[in-house]
PDB file of N, CA and C in Angstrom:
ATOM      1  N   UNK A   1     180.392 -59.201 -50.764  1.00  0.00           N
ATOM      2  CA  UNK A   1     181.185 -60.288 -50.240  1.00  0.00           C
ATOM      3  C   UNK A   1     180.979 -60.411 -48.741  1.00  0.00           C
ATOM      4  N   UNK A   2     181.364 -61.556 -48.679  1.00  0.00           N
ATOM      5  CA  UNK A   2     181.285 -61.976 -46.567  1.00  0.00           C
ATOM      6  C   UNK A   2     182.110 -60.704 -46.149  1.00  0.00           C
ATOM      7  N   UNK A   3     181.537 -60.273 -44.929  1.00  0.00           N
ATOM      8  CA  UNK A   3     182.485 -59.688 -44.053  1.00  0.00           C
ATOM      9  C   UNK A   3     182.747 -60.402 -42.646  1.00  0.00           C
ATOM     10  N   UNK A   4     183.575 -60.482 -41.826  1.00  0.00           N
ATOM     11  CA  UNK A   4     183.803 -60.984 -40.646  1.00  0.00           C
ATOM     12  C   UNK A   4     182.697 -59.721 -39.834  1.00  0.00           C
ATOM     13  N   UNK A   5     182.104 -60.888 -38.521  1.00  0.00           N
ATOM     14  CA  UNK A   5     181.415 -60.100 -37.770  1.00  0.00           C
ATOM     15  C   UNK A   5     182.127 -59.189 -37.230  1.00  0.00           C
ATOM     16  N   UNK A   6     183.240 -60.169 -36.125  1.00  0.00           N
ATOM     17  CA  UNK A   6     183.979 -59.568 -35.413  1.00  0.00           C
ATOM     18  C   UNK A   6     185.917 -59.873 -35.363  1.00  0.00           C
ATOM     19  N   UNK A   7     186.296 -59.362 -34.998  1.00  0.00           N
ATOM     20  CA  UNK A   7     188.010 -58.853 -35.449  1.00  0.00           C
ATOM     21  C   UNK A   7     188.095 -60.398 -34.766  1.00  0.00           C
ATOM     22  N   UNK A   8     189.086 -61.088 -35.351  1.00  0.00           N
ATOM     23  CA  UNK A   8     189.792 -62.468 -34.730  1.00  0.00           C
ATOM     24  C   UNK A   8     190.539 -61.693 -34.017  1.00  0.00           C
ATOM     25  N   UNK A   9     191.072 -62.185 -32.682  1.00  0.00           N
ATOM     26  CA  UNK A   9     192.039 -61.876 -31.810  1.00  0.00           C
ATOM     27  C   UNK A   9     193.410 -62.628 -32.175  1.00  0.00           C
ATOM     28  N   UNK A  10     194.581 -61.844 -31.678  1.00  0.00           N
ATOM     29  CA  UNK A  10     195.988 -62.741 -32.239  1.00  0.00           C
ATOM     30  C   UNK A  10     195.515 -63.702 -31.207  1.00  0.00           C
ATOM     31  N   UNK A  11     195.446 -64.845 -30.140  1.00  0.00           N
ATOM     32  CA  UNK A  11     195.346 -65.672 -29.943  1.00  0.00           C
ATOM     33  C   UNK A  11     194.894 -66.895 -30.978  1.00  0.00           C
ATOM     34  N   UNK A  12     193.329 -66.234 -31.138  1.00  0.00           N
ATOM     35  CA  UNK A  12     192.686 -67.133 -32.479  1.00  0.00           C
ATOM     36  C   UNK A  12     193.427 -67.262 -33.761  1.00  0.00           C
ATOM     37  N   UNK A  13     193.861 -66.206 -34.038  1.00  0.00           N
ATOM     38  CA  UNK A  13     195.140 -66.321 -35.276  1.00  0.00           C
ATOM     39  C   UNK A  13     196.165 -67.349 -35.349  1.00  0.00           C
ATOM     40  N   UNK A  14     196.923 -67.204 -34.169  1.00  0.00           N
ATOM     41  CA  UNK A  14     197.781 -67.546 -33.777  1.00  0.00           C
ATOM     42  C   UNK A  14     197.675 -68.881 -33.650  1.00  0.00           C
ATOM     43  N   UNK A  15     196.320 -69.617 -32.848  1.00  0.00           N
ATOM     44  CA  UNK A  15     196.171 -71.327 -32.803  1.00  0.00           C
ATOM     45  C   UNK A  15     195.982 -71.705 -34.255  1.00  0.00           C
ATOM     46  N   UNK A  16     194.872 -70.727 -35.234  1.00  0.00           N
ATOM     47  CA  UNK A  16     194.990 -71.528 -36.373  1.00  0.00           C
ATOM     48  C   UNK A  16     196.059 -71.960 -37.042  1.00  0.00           C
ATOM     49  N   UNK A  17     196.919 -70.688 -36.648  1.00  0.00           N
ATOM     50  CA  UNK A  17     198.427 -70.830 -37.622  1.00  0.00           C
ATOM     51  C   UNK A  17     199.659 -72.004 -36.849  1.00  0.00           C
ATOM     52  N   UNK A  18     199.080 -72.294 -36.312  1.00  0.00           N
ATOM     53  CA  UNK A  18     199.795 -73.367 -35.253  1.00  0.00           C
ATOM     54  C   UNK A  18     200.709 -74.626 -36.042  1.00  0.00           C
ATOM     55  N   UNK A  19     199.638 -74.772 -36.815  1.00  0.00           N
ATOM     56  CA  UNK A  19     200.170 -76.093 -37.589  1.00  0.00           C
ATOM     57  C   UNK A  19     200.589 -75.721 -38.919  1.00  0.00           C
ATOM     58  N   UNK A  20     201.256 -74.425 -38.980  1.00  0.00           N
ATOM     59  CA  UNK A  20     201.562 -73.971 -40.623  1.00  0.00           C
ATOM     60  C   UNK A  20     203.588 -74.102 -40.344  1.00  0.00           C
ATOM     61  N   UNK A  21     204.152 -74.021 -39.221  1.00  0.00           N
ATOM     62  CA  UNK A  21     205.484 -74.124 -39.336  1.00  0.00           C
ATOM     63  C   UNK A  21     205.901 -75.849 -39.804  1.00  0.00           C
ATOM     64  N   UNK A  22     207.208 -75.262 -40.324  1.00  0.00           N
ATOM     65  CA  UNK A  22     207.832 -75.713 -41.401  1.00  0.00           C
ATOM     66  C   UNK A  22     208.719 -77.021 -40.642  1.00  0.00           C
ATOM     67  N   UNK A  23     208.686 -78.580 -40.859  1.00  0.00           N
ATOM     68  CA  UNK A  23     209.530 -79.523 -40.178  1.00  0.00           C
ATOM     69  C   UNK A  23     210.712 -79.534 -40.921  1.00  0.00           C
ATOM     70  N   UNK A  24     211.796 -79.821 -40.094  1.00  0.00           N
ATOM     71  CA  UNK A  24     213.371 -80.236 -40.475  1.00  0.00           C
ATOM     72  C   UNK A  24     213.270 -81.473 -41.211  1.00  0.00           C
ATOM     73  N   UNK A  25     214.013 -81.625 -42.235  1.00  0.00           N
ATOM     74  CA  UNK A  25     214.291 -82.538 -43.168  1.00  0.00           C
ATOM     75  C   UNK A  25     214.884 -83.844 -42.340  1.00  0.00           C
ATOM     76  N   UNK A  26     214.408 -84.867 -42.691  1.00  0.00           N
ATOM     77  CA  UNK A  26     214.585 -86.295 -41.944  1.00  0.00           C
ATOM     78  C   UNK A  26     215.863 -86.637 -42.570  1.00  0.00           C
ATOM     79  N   UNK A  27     217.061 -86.831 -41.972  1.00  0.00           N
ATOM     80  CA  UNK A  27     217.812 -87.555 -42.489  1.00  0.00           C
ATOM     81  C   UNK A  27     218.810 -88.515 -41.328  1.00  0.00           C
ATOM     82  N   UNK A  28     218.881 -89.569 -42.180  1.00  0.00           N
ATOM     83  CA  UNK A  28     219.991 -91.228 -41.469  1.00  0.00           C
ATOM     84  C   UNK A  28     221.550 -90.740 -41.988  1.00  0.00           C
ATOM     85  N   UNK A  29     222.171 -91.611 -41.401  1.00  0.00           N
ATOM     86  CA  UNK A  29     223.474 -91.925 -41.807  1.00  0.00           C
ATOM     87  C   UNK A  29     223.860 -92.619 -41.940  1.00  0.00           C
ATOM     88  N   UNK A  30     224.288 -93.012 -43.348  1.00  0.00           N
ATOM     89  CA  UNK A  30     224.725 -94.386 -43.939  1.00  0.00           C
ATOM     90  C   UNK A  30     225.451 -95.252 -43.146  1.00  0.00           C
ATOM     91  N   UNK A  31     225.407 -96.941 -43.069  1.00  0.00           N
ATOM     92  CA  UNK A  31     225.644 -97.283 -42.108  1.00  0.00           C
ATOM     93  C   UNK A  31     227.167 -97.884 -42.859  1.00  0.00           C
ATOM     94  N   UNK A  32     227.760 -97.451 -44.371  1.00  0.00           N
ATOM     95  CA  UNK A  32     229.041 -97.542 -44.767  1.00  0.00           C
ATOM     96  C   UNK A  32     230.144 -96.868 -44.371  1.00  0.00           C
ATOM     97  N   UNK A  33     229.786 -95.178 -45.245  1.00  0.00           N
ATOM     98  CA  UNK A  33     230.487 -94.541 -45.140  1.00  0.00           C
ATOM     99  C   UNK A  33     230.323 -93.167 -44.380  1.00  0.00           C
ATOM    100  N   UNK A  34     229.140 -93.374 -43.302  1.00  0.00           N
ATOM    101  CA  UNK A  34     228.887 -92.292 -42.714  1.00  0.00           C
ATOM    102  C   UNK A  34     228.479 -91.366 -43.357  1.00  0.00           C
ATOM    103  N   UNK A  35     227.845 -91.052 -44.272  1.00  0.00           N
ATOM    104  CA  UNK A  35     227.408 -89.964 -45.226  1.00  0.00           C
ATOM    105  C   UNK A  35     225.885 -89.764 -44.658  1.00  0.00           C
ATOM    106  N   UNK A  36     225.749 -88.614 -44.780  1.00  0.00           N
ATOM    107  CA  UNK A  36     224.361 -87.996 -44.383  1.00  0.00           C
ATOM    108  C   UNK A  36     223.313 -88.399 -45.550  1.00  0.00           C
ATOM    109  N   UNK A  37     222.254 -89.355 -45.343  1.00  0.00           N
ATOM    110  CA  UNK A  37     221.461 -89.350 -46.370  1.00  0.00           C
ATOM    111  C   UNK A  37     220.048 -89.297 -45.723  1.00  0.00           C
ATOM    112  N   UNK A  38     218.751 -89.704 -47.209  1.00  0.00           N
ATOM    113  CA  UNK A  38     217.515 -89.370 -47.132  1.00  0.00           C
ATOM    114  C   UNK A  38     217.215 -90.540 -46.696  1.00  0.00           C
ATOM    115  N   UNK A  39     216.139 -91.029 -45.200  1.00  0.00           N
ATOM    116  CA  UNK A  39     215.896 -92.416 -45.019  1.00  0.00           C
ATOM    117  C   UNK A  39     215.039 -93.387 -46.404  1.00  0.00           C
ATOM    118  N   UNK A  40     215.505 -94.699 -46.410  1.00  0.00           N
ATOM    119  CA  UNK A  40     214.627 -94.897 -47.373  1.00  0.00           C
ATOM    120  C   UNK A  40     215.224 -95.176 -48.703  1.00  0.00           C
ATOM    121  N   UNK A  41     216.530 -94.317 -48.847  1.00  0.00           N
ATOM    122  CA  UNK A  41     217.369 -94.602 -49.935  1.00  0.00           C
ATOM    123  C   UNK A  41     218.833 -94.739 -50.233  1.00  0.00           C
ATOM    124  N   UNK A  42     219.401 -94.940 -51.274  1.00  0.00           N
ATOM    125  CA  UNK A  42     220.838 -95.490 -51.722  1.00  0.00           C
ATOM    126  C   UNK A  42     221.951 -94.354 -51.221  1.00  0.00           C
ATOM    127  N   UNK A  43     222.548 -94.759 -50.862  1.00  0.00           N
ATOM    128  CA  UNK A  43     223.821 -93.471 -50.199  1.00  0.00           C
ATOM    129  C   UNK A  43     224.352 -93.290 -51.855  1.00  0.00           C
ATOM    130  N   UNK A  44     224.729 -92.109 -51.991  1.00  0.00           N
ATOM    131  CA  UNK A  44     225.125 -91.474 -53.353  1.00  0.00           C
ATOM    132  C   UNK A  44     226.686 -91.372 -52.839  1.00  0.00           C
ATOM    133  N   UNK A  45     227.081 -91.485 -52.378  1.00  0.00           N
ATOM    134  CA  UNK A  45     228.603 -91.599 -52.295  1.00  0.00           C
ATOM    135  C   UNK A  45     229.320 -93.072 -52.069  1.00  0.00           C
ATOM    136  N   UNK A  46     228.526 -93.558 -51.651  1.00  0.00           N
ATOM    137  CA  UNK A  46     229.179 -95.093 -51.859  1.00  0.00           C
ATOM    138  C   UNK A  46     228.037 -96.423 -52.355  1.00  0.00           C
ATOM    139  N   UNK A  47     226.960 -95.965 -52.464  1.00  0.00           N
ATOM    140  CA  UNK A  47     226.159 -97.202 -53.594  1.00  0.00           C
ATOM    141  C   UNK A  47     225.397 -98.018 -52.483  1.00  0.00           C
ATOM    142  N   UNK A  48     225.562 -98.234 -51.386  1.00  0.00           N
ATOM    143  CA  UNK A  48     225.213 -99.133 -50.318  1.00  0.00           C
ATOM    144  C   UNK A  48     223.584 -98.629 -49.694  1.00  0.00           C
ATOM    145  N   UNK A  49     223.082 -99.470 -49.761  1.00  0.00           N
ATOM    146  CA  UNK A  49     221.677 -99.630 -49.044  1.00  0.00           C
ATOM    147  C   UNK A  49     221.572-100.607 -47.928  1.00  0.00           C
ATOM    148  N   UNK A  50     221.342-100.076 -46.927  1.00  0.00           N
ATOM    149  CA  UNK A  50     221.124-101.349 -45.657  1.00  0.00           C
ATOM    150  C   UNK A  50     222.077-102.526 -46.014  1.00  0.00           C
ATOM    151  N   UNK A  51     223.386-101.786 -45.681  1.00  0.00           N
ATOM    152  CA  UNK A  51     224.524-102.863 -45.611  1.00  0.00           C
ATOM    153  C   UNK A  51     224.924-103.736 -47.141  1.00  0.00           C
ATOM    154  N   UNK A  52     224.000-103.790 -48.127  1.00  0.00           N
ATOM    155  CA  UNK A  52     224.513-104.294 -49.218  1.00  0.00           C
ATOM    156  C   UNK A  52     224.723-103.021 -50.313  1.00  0.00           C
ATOM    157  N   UNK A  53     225.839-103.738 -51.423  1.00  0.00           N
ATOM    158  CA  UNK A  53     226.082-103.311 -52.248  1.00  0.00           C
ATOM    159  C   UNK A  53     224.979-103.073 -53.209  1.00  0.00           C
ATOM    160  N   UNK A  54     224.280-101.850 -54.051  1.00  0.00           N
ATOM    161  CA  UNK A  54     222.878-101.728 -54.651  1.00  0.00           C
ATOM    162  C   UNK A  54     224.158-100.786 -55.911  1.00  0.00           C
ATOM    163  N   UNK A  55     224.363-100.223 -56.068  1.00  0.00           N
ATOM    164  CA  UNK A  55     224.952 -99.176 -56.717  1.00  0.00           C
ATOM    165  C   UNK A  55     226.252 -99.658 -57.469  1.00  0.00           C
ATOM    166  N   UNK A  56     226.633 -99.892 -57.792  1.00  0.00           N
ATOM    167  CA  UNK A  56     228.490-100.337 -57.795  1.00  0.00           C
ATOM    168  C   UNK A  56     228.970 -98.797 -58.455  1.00  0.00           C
ATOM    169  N   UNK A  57     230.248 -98.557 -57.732  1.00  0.00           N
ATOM    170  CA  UNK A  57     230.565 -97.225 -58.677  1.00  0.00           C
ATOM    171  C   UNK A  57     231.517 -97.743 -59.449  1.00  0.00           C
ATOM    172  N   UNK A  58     231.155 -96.649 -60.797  1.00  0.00           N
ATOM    173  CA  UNK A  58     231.866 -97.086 -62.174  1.00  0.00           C
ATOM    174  C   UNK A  58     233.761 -96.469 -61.696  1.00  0.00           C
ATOM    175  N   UNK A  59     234.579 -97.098 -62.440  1.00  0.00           N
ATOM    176  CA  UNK A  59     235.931 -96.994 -62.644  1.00  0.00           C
ATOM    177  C   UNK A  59     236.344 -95.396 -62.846  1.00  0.00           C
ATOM    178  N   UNK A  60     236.992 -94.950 -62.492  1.00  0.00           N
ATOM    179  CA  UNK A  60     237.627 -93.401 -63.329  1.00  0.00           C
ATOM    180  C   UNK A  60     238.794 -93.817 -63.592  1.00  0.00           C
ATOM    181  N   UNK A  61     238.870 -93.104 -64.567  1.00  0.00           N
ATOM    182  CA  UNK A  61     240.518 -93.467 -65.301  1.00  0.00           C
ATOM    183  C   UNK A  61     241.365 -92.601 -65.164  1.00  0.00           C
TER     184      UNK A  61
END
């Protein structure tokens, strides 16, 4: 099998691995009920997408 010529240094390690950390999850806030959501989609607590009604929630009895 290949062997490496010579030892990578942690620098060289270190730039490759540069672009391997992990981004924070994107999220908006509904512009109804203030609820933390995913951009892009229906607020799950009150049905509303960009100001209109998309969802209607059903009745509880």
């Amino acid at each position: 099998m290949a062997e490496p010529k010579k030892k990578l240094s942690a620098t060289r390690s270190g730039n490759r691995r540069s672009h391997l950390a992990l981004e924070a999850a994107t999220v908006t806030v509904c512009s109804n009920c203030k609820a933390i959501v995913a951009p892009h989609t229906v607020c799950t607590s009150c049905g509303f997408y960009r100001g209109k009604l998309v969802l209607p929630r059903k009745a509880t009895k």
